[in-house]
N, C-alpha and C. Protein backbone atom coordinates (compact mmCIF):
# COMPACT_ATOMS: atom_id res chain seq x y z
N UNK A 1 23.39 -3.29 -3.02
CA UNK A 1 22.28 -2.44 -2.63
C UNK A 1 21.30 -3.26 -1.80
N UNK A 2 20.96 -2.95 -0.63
CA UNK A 2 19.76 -3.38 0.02
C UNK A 2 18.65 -3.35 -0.42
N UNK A 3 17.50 -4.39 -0.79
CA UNK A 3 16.89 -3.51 -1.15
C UNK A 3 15.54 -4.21 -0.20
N UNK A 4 15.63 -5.56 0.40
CA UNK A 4 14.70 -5.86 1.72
C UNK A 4 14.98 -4.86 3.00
N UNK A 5 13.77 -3.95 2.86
CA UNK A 5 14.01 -3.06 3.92
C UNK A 5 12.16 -3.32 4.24
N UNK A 6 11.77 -3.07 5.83
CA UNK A 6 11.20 -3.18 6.37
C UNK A 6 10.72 -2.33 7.24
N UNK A 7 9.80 -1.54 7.55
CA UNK A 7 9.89 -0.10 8.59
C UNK A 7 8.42 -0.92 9.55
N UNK A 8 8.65 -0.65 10.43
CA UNK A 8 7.74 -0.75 11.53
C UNK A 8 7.65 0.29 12.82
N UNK A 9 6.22 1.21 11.99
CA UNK A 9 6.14 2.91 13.05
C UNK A 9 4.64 2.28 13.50
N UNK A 10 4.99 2.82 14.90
CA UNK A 10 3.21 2.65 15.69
C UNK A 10 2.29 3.69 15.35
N UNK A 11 3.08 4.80 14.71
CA UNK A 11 2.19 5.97 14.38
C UNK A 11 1.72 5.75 12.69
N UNK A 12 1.47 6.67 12.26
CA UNK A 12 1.27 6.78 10.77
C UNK A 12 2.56 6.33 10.31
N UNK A 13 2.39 5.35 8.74
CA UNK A 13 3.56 4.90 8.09
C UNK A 13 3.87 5.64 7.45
N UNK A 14 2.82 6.48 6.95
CA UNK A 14 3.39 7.41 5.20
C UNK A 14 5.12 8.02 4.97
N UNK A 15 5.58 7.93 6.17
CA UNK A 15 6.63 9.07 5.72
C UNK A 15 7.82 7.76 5.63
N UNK A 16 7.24 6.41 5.85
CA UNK A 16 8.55 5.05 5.71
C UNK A 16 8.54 5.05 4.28
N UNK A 17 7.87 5.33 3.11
CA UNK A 17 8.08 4.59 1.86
C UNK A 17 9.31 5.70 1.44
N UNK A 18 9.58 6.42 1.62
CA UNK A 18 10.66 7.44 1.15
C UNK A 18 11.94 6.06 1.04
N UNK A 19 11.95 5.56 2.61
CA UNK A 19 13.25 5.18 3.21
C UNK A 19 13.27 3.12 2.48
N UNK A 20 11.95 2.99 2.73
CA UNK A 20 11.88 1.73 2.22
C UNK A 20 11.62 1.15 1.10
N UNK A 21 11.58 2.25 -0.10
CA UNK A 21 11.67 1.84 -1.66
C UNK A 21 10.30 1.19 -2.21
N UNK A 22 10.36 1.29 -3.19
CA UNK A 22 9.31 0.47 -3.95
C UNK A 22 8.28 -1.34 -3.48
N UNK A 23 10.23 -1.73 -3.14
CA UNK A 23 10.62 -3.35 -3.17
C UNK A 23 10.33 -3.67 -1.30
N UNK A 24 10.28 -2.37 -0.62
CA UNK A 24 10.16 -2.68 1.29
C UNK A 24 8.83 -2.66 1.81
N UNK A 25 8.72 -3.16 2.74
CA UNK A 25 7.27 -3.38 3.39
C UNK A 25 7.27 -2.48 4.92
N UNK A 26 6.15 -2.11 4.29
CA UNK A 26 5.51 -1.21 6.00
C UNK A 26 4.63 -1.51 6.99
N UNK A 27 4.78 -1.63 8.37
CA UNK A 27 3.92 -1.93 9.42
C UNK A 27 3.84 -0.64 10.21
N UNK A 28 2.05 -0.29 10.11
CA UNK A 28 1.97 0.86 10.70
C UNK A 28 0.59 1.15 10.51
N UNK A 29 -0.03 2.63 10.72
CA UNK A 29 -1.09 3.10 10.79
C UNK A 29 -1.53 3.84 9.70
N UNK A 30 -2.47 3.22 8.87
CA UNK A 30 -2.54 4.83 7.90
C UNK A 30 -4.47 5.75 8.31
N UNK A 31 -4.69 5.55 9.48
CA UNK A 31 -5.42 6.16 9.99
C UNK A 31 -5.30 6.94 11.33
N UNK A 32 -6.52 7.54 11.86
CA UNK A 32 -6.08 8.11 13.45
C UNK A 32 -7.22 8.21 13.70
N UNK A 33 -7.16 8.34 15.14
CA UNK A 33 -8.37 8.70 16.06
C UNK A 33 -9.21 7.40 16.31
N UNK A 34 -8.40 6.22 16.66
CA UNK A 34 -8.89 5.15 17.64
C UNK A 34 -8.30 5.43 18.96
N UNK A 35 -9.49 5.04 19.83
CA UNK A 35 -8.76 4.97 21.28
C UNK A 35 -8.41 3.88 22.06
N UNK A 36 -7.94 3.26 22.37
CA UNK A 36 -8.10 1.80 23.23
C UNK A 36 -6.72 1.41 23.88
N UNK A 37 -6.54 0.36 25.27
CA UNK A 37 -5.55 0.02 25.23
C UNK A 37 -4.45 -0.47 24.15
N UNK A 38 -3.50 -0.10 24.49
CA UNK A 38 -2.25 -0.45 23.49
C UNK A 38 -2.09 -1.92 22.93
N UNK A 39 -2.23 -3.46 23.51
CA UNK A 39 -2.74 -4.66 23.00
C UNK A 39 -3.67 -4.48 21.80
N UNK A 40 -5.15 -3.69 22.40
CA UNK A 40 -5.62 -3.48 21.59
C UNK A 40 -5.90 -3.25 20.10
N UNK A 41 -5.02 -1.91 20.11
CA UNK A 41 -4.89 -1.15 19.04
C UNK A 41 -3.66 -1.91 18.34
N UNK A 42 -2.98 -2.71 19.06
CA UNK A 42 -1.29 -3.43 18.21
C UNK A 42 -2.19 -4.37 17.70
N UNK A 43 -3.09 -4.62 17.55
CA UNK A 43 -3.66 -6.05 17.47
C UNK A 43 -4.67 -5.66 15.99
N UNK A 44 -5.27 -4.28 16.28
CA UNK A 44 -6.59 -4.13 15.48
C UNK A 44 -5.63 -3.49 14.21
N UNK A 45 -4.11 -3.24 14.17
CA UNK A 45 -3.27 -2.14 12.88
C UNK A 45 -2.66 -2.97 12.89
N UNK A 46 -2.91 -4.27 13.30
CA UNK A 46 -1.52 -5.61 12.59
C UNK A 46 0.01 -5.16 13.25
N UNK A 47 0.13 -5.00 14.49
CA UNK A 47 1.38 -4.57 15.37
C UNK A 47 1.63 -5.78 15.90
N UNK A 48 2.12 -6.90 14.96
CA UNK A 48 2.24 -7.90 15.92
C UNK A 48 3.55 -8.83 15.37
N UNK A 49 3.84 -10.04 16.15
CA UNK A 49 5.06 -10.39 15.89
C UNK A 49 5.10 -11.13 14.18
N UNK A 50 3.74 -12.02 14.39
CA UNK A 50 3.46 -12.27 13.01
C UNK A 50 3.74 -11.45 11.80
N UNK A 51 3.04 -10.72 11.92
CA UNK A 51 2.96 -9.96 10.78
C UNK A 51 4.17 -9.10 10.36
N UNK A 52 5.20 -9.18 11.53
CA UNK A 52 6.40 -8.61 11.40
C UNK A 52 7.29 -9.56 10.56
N UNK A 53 7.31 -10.47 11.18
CA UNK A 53 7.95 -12.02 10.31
C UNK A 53 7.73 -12.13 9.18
N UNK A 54 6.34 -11.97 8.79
CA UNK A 54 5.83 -12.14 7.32
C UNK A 54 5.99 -11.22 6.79
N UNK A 55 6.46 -9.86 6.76
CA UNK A 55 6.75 -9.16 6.43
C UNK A 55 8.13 -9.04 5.96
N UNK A 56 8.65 -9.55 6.77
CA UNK A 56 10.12 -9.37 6.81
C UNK A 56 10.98 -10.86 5.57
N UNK A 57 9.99 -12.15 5.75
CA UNK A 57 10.36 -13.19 5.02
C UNK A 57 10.01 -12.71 3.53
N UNK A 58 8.43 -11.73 3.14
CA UNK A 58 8.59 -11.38 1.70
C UNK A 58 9.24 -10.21 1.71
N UNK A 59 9.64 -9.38 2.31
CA UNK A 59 11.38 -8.52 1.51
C UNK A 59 12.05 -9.23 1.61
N UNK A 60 12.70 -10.42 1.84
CA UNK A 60 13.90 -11.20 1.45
C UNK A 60 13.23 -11.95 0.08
N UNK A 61 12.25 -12.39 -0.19
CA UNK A 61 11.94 -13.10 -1.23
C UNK A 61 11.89 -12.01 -2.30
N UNK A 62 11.43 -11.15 -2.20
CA UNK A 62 11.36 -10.24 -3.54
C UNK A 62 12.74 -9.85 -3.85
C-alpha cells in the first residue's frame, strides 16, 4: 500500500485529502480572493520547490 502520497493543486486543496489519506501531505490554497502576479502568489501559499521537497521527504519518513 502506498501510503507517502503528496498532492500539489494551485487552487484550493480541500478536495486532495480524499486521495492523499490521513499519512499524505498537501500543497495548496485553503483561501481565495488574492490578486497578484503568479511568483507572487506561489511564493505567499508556499508554491515552491522547497516546500515541495519537504514535503515530499516527510511522506517518506512517516
Amino acid at each position: 500500500m502506498v501510503t507517502a502520497r503528496v498532492a500539489i493543486e494551485a487552487g484550493i486543496a480541500d478536495y486532495w485529502y480524499k486521495y492523499v489519506g490521513l499519512d499524505g501531505r498537501i500543497i495548496g490554497m485553503n483561501s481565495f480572493g488574492e490578486s497578484a502576479q503568479a511568483d507572487e502568489l506561489f511564493n505567499l501559499f508556499g508554491l515552491t520547490v522547497e516546500r515541495v521537497i519537504d514535503a515530499c521527504n516527510t511522506a517518506l519518513i512517516n
